[in-house]
N, C-alpha and C. Protein backbone atom coordinates (compact mmCIF):
# COMPACT_ATOMS: atom_id res chain seq x y z
N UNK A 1 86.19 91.06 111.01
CA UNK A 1 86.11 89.66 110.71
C UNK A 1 87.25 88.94 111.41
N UNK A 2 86.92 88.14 112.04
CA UNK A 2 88.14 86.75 112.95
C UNK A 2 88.41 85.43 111.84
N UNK A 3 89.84 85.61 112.01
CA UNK A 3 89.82 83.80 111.01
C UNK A 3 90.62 83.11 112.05
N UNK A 4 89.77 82.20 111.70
CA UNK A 4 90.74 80.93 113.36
C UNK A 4 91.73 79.86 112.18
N UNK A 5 92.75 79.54 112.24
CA UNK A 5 93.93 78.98 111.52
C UNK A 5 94.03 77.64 112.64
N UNK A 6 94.35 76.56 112.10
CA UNK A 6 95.11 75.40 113.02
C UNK A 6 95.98 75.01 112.36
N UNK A 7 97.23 75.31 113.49
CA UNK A 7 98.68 74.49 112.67
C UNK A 7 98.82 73.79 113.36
N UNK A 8 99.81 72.33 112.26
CA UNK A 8 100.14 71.40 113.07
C UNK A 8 101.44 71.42 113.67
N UNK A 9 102.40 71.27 114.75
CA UNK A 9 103.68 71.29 114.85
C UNK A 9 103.55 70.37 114.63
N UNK A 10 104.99 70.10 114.10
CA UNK A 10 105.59 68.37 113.64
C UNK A 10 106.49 68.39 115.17
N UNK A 11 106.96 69.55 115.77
CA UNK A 11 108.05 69.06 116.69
C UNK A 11 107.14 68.68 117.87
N UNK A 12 106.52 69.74 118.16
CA UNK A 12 105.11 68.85 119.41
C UNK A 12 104.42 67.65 119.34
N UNK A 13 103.78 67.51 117.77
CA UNK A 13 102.74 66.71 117.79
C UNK A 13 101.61 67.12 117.99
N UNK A 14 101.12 68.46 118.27
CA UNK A 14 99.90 69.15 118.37
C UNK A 14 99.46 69.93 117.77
N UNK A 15 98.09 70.26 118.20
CA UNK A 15 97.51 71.10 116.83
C UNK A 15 97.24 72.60 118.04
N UNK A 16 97.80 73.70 117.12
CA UNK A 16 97.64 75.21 117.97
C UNK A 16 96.55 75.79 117.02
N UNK A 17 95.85 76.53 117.87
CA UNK A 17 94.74 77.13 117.33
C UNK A 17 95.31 78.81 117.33
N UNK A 18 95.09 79.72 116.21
CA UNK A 18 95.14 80.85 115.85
C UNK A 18 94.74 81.87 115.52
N UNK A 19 94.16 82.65 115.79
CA UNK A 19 93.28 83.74 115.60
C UNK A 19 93.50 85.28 115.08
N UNK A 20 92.70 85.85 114.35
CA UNK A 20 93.27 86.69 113.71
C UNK A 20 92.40 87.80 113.88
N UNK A 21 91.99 89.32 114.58
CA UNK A 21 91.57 89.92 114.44
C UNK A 21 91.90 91.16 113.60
N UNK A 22 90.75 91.80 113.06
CA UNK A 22 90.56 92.80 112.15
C UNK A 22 90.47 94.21 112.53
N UNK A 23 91.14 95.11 112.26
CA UNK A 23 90.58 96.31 111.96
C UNK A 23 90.80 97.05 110.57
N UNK A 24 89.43 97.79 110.60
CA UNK A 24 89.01 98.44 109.18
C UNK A 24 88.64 99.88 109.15
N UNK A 25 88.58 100.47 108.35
CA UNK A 25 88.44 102.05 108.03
C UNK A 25 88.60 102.95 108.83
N UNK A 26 90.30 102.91 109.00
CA UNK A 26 90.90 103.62 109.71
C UNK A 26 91.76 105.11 108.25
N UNK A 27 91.23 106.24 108.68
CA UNK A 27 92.50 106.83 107.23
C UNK A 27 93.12 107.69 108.43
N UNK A 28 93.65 108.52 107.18
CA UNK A 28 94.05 110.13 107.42
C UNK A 28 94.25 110.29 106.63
N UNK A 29 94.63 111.85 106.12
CA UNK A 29 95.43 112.34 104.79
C UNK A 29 96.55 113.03 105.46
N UNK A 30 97.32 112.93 104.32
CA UNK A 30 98.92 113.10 104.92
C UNK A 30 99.46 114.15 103.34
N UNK A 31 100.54 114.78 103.11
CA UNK A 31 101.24 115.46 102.19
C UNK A 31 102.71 114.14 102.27
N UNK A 32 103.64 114.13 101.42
CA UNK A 32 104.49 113.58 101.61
C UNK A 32 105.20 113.30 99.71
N UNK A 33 106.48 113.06 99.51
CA UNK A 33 106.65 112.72 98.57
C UNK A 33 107.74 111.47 98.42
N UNK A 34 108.14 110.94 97.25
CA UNK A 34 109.19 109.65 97.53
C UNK A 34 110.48 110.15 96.77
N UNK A 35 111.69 109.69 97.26
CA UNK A 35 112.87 109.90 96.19
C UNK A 35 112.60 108.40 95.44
N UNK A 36 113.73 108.69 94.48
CA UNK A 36 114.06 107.65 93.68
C UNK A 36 115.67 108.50 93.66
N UNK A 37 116.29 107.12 93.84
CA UNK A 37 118.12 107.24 93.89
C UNK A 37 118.27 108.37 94.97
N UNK A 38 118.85 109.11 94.45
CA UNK A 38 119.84 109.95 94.92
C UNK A 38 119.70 111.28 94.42
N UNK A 39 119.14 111.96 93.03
CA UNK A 39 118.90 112.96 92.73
C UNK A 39 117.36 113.42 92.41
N UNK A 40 116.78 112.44 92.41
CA UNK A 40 115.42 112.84 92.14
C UNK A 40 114.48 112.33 93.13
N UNK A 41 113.36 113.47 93.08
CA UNK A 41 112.41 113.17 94.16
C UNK A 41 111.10 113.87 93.30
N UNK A 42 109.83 113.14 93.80
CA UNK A 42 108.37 113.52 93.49
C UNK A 42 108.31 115.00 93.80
N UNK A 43 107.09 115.62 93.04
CA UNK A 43 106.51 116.38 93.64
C UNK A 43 105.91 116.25 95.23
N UNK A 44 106.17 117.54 95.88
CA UNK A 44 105.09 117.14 97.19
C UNK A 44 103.93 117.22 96.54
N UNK A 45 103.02 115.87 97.31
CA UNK A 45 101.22 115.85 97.04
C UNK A 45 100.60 114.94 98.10
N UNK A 46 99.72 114.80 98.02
CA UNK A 46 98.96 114.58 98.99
C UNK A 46 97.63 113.16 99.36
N UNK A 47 97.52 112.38 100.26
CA UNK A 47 96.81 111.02 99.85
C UNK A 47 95.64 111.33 100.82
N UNK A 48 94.73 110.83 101.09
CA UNK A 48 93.55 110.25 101.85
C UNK A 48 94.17 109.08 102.17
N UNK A 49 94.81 108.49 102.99
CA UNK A 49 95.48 107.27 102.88
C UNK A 49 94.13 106.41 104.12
N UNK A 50 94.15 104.60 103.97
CA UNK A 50 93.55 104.19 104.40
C UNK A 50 94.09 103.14 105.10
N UNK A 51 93.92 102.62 106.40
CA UNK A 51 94.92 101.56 106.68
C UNK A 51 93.56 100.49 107.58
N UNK A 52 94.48 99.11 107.68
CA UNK A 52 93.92 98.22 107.88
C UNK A 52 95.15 97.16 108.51
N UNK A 53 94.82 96.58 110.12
CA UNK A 53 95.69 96.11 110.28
C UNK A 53 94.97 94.67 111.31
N UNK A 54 95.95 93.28 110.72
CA UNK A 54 95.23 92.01 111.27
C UNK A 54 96.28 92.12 112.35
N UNK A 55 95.71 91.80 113.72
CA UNK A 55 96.67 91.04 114.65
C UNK A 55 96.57 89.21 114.86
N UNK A 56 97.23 88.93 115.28
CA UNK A 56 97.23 87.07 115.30
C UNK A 56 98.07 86.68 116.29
N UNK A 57 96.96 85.70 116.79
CA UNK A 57 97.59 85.28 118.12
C UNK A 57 96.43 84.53 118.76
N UNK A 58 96.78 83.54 119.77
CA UNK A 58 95.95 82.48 120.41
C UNK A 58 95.00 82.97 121.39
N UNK A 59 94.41 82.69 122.04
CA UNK A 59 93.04 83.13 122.70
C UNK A 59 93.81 83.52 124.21
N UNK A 60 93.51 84.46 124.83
CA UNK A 60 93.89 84.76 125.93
C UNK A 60 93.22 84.04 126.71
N UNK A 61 93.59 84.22 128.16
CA UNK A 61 92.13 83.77 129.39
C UNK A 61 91.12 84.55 129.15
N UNK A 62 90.86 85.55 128.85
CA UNK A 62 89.95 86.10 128.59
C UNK A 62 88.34 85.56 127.14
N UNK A 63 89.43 84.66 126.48
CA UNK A 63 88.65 84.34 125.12
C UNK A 63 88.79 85.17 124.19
N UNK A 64 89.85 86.74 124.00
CA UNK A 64 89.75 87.03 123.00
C UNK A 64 91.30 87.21 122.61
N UNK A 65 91.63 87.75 121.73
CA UNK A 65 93.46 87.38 121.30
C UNK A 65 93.68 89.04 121.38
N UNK A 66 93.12 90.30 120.95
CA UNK A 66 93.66 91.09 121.66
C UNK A 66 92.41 92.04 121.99
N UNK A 67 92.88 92.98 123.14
CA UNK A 67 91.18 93.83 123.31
C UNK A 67 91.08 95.05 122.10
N UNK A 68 90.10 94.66 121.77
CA UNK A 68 90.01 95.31 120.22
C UNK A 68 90.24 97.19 120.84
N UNK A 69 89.47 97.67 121.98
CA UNK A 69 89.25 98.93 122.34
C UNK A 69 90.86 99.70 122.38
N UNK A 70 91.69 98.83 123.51
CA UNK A 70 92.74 99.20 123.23
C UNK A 70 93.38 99.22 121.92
N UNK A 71 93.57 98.10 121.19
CA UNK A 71 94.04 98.20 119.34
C UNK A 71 94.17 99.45 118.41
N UNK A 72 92.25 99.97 118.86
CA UNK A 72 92.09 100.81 117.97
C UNK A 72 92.46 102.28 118.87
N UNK A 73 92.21 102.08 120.25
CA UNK A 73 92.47 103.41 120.78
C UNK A 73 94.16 103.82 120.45
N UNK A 74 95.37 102.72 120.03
CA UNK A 74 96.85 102.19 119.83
C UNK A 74 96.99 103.18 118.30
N UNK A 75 96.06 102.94 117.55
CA UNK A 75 96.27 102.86 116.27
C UNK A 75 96.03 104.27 116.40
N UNK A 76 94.74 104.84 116.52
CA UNK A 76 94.13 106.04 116.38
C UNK A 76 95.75 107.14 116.73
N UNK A 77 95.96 106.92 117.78
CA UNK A 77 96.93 107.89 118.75
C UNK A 77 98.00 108.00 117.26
N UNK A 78 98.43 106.94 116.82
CA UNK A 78 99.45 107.15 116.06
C UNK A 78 99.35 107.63 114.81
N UNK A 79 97.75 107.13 114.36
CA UNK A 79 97.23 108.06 113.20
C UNK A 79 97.10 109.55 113.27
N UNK A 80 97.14 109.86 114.60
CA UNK A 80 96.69 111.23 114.98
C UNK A 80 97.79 112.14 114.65
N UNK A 81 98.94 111.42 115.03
CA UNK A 81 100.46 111.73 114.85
C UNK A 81 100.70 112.30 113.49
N UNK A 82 100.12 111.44 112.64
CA UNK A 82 100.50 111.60 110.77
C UNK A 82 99.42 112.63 110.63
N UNK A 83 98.24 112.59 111.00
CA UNK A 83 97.39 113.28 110.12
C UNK A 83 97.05 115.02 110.36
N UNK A 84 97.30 115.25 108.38
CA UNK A 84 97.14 116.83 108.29
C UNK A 84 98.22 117.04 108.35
N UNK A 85 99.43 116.44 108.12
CA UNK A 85 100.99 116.60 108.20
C UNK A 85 101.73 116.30 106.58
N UNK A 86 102.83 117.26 106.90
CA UNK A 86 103.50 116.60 105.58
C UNK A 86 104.37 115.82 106.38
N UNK A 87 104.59 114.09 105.46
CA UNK A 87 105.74 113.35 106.23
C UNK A 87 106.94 113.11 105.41
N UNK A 88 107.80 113.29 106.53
CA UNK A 88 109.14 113.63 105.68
C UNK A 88 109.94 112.26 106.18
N UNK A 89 110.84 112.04 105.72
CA UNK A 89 111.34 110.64 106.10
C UNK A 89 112.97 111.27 106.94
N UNK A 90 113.19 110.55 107.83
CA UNK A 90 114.66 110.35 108.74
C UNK A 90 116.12 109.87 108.34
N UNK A 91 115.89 109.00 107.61
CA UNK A 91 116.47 108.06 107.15
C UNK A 91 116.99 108.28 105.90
N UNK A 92 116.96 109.02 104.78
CA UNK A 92 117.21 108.99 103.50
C UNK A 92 118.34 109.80 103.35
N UNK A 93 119.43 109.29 102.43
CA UNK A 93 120.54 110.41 102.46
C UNK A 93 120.21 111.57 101.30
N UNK A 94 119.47 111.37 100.56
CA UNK A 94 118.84 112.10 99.45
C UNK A 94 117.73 113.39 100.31
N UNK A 95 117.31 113.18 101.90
CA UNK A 95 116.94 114.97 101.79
C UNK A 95 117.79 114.92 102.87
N UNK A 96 117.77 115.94 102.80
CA UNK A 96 118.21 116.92 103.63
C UNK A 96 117.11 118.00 104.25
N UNK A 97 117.42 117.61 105.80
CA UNK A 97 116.20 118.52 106.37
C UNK A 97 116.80 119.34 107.65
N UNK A 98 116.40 120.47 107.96
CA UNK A 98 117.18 121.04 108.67
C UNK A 98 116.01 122.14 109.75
N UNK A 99 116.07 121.58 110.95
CA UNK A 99 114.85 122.05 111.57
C UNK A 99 115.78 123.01 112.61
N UNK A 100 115.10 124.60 112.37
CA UNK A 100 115.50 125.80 113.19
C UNK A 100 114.09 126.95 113.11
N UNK A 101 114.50 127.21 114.41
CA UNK A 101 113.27 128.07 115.12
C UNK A 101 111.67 127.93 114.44
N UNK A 102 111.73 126.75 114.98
CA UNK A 102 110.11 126.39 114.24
C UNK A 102 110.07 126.07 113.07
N UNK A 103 110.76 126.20 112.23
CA UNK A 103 110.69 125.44 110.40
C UNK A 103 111.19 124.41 110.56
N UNK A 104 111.19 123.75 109.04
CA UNK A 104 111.68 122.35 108.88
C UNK A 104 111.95 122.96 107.88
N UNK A 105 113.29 123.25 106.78
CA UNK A 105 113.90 123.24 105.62
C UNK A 105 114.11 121.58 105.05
N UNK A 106 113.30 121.64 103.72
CA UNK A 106 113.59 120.57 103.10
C UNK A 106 114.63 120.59 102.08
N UNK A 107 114.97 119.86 101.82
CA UNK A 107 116.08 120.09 100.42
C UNK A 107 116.15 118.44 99.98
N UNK A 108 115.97 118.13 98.64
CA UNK A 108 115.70 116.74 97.88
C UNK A 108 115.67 117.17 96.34
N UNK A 109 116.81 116.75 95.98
CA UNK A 109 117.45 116.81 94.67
C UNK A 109 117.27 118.38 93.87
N UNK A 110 116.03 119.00 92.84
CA UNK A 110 115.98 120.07 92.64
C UNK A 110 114.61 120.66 93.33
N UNK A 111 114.10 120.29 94.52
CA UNK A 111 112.88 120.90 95.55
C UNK A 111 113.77 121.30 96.75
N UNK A 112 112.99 122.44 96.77
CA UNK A 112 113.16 122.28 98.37
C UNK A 112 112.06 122.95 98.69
N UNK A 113 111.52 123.11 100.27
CA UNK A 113 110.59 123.06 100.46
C UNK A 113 110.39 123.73 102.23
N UNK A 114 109.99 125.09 103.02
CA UNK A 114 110.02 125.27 104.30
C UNK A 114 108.52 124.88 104.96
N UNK A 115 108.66 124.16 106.03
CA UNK A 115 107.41 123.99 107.12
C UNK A 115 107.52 124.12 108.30
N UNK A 116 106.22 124.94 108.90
CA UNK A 116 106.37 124.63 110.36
C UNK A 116 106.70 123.57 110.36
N UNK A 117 107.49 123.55 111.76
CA UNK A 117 107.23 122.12 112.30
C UNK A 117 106.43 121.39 113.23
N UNK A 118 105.13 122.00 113.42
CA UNK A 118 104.38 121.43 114.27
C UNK A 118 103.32 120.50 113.00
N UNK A 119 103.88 120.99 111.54
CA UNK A 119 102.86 120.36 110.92
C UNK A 119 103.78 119.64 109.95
N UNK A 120 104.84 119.03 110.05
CA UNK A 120 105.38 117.87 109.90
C UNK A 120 105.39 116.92 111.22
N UNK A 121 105.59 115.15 109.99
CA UNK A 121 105.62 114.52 111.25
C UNK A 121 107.07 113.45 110.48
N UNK A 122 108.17 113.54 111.24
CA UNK A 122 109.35 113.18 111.17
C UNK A 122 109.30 112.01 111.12
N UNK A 123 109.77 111.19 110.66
CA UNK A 123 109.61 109.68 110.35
C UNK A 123 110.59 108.80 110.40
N UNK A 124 111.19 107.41 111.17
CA UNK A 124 111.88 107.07 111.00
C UNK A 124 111.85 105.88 110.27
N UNK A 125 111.77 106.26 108.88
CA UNK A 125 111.92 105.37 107.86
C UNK A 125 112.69 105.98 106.50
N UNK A 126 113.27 105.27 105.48
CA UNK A 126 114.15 105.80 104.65
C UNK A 126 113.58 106.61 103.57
N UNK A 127 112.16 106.09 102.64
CA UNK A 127 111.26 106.71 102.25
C UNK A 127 109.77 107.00 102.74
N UNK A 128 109.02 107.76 102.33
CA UNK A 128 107.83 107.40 102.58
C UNK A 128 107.05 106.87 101.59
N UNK A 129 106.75 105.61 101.50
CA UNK A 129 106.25 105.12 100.41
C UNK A 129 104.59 104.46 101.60
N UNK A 130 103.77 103.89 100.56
CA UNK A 130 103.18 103.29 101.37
C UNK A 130 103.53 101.68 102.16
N UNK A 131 104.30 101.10 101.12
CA UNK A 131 105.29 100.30 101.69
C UNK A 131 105.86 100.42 103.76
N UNK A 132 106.43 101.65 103.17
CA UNK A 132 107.57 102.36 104.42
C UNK A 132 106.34 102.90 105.20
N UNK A 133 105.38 103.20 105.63
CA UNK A 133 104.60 103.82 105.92
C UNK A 133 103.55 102.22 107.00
N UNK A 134 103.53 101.24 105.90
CA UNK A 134 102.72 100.03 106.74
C UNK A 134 103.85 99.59 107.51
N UNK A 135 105.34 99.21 107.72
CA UNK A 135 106.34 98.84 108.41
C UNK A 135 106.23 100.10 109.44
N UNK A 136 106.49 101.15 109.15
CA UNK A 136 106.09 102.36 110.36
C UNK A 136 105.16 102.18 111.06
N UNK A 137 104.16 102.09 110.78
CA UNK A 137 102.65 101.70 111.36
C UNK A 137 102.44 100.65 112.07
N UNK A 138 103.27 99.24 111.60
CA UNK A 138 103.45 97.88 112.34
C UNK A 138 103.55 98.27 113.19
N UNK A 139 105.53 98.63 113.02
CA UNK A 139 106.67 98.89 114.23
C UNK A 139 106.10 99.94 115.62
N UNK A 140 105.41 100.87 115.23
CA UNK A 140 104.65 101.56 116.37
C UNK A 140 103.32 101.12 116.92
N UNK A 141 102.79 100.49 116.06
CA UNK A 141 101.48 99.68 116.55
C UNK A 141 101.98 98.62 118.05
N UNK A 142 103.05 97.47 117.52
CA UNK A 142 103.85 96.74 118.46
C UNK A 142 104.18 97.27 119.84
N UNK A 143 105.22 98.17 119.43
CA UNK A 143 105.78 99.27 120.55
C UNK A 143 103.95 99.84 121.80
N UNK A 144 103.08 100.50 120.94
CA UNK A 144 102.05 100.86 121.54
C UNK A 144 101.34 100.05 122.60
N UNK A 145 101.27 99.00 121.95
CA UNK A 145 100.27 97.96 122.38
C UNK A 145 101.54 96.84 123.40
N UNK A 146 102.47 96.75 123.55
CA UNK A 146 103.57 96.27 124.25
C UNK A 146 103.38 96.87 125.77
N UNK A 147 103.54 98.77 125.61
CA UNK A 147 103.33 99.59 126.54
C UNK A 147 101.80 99.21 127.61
N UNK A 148 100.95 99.90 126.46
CA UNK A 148 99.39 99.45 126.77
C UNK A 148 98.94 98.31 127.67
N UNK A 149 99.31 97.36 127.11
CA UNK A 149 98.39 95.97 127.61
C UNK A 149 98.98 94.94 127.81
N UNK A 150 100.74 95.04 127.18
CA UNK A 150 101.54 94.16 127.11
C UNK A 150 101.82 93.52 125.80
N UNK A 151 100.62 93.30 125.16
CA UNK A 151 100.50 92.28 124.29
C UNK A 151 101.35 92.46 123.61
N UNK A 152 101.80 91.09 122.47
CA UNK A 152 102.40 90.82 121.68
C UNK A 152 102.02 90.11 120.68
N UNK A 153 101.81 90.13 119.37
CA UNK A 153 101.44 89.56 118.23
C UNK A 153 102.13 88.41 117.91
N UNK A 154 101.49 87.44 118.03
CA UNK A 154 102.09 86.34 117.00
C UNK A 154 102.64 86.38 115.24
N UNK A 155 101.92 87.29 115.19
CA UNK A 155 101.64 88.09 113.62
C UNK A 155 100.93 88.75 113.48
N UNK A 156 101.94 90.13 112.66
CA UNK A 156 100.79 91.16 112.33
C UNK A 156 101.07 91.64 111.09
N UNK A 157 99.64 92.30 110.32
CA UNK A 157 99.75 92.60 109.23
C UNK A 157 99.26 94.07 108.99
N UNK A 158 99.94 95.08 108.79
CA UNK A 158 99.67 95.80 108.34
C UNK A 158 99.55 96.85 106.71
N UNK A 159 97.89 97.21 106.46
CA UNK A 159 98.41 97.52 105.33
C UNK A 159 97.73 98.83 105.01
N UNK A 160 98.23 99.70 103.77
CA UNK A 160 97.99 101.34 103.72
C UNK A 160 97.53 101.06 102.36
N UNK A 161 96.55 102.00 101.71
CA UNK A 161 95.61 102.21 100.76
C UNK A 161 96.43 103.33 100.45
N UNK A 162 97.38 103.72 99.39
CA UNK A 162 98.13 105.17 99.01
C UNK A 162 96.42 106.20 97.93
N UNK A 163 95.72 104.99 97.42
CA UNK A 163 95.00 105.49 96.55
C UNK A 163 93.98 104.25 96.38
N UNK A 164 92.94 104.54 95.51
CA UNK A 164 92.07 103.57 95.15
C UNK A 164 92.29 102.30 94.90
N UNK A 165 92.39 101.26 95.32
CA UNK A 165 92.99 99.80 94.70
C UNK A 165 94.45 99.67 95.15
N UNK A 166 94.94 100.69 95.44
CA UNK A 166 96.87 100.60 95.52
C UNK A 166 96.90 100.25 97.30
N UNK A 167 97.01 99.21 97.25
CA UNK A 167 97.42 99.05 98.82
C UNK A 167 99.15 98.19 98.86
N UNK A 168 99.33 98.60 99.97
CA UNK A 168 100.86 97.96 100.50
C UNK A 168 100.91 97.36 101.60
N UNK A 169 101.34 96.41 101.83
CA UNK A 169 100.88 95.52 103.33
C UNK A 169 102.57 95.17 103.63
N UNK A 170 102.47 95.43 104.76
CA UNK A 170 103.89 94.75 105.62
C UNK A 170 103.32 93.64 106.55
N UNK A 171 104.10 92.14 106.51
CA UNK A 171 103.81 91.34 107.33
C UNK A 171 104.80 91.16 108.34
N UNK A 172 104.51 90.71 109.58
CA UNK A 172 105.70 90.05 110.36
C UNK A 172 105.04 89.10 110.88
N UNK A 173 105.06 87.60 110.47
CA UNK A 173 104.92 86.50 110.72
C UNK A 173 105.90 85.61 111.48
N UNK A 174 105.57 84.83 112.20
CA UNK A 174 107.03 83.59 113.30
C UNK A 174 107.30 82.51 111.87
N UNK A 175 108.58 82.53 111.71
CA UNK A 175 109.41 81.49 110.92
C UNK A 175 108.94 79.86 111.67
N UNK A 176 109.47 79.31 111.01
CA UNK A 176 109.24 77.44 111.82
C UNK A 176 110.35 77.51 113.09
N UNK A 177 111.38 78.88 113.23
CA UNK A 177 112.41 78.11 114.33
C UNK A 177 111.46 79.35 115.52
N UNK A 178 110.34 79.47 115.09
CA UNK A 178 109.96 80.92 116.28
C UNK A 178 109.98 82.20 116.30
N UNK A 179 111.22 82.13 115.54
CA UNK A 179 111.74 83.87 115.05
C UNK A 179 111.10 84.79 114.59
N UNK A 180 110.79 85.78 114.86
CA UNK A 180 109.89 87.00 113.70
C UNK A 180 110.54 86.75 112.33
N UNK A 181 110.08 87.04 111.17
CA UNK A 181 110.81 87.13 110.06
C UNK A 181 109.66 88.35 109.47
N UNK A 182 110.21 88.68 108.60
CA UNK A 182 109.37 90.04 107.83
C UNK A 182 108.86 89.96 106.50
N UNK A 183 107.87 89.83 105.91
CA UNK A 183 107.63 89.21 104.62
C UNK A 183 106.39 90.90 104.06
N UNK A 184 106.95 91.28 103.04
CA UNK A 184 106.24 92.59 102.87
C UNK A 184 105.69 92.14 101.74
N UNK A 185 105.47 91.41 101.45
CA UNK A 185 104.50 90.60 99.83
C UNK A 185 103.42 90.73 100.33
């Protein structure tokens, strides 16, 4: 589904037209668990996770705002990355992970936990929440599609289904001075 938006600038005086394309029923299933603080962490378990991500942005010469083929061929690659993996997060001072001759040693409060490592996928985010997981997904979606085709989003929204009804969306929308700003509501 496309939604076309018109804003007005007050500093131009004109009206910009905006466009928003869709993609839908994209998953994978992933293993992964979350800390909380500093001493405690989930059980490892496991999601069917589902994601869905709007791009936004004005009409190219072409007439469309981005080429959907590339998008999804962008997305897929990086889904491919997560899926059938346990994901462990980079960022957190609460594990401790320690990768030698092919394992990944986990250690997070009273778990710990050994994996190959061809079947983890290392993450650079602090938890893995589904939260942390749609900002991951943005941030490499961007990067992908930058490489790819060039493009750049006016705004994008990405969001992850952890479970039935439970979704988490990360936005990055332009502020009034232009700026990216990050709004995860």
């Amino acid at each position: 589904m496309c939604e076309r938006t018109y804003i007005w600038s007050a500093r131009t005086n004109v009206h910009m037209e905006t466009y928003s394309v869709r993609l839908r029923g994209f998953s994978f299933s992933a293993a992964h668990f979350i800390t909380f603080g500093r001493a405690r962490c989930e059980q490892l378990h496991g999601h069917n996770f589902r994601v869905e991500v709007e791009w936004t942005g004005p009409l190219g010469k072409h007439g469309y705002v981005v080429d959907f083929r590339q998008l999804k061929a962008a997305l897929e690659e990086i889904l491919a990355e997560l899926r059938d993996r346990v994901l462990l997060p980079l960022q957190n001072p609460a594990v401790e992970l320690v990768i030698d001759r092919g394992l990944v040693r986990v250690q997070c409060g009273k778990n710990s936990w050994e994996f190959p490592r061809q079947g983890c996928a290392l993450l650079e985010v602090e938890n893995v929440t589904a939260e942390g997981l749609a900002a991951y997904l943005a941030r490499r979606l961007k990067e992908a599609m930058a490489k790819r085709v060039r493009a750049v989003p006016e705004g994008l929204c990405v969001c992850v289904e952890e479970e039935p009804g439970c979704w988490a969306c990360f936005r990055e929308t332009p502020d009034r001075s232009g700026q990216a700003t990050m709004d995860d509501r």
